[in-house]
C-alpha atoms as a PDB file:
ATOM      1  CA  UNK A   1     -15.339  -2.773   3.081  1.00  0.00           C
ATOM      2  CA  UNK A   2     -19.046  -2.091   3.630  1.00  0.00           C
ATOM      3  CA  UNK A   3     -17.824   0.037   6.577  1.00  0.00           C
ATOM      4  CA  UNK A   4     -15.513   2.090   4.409  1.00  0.00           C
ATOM      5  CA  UNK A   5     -18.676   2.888   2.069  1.00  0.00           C
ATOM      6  CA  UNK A   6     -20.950   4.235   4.536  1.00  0.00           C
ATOM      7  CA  UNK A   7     -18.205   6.356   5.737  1.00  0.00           C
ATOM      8  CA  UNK A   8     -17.597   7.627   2.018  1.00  0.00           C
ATOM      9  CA  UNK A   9     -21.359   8.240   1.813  1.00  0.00           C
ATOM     10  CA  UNK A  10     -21.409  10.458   4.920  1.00  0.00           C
ATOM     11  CA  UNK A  11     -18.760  12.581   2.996  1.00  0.00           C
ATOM     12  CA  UNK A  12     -19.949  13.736  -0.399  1.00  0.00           C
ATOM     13  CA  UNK A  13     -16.683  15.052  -1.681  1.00  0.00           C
ATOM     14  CA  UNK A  14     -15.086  12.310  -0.628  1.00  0.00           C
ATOM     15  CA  UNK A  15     -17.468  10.099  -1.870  1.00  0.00           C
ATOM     16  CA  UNK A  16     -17.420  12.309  -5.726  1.00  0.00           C
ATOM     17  CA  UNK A  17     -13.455  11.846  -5.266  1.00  0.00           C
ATOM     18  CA  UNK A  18     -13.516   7.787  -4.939  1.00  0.00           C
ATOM     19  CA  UNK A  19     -16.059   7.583  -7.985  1.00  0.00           C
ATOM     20  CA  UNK A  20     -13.707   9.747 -10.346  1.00  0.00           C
ATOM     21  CA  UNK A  21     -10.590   7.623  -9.188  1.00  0.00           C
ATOM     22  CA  UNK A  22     -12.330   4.567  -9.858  1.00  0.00           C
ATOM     23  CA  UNK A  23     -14.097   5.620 -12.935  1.00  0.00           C
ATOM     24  CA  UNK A  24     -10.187   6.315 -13.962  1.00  0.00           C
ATOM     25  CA  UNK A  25      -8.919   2.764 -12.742  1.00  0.00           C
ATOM     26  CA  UNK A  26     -11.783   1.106 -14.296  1.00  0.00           C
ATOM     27  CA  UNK A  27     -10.645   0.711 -17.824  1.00  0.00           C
ATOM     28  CA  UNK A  28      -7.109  -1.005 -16.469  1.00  0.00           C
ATOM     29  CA  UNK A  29      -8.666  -3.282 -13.719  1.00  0.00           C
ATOM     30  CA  UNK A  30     -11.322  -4.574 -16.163  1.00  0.00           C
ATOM     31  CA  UNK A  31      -8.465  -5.128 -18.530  1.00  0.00           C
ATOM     32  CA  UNK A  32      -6.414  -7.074 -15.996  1.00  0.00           C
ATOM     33  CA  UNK A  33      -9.420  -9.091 -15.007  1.00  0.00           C
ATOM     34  CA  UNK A  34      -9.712 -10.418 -18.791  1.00  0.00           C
ATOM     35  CA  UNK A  35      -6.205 -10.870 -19.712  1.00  0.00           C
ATOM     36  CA  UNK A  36      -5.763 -12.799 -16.004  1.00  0.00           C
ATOM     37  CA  UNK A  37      -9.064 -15.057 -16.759  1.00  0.00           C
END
């Protein structure tokens, strides 16, 4: 996991791409988190 960080961090595009896409996922996983607990 760390691993697939640092190589996201090497690549700034990449890197920009990841945040967006989990910026976008955020809202559902958090939501699945409290309906789960």
């Amino acid at each position: 996991m760390w691993v697939l960080l640092g190589s996201l961090w090497d690549d700034p595009t990449l890197f920009a791409v990841s945040i967006s896409f989990l910026r976008f996922l955020s809202p559902g996983v958090i939501l699945t988190a409290w309906c789960v607990s």
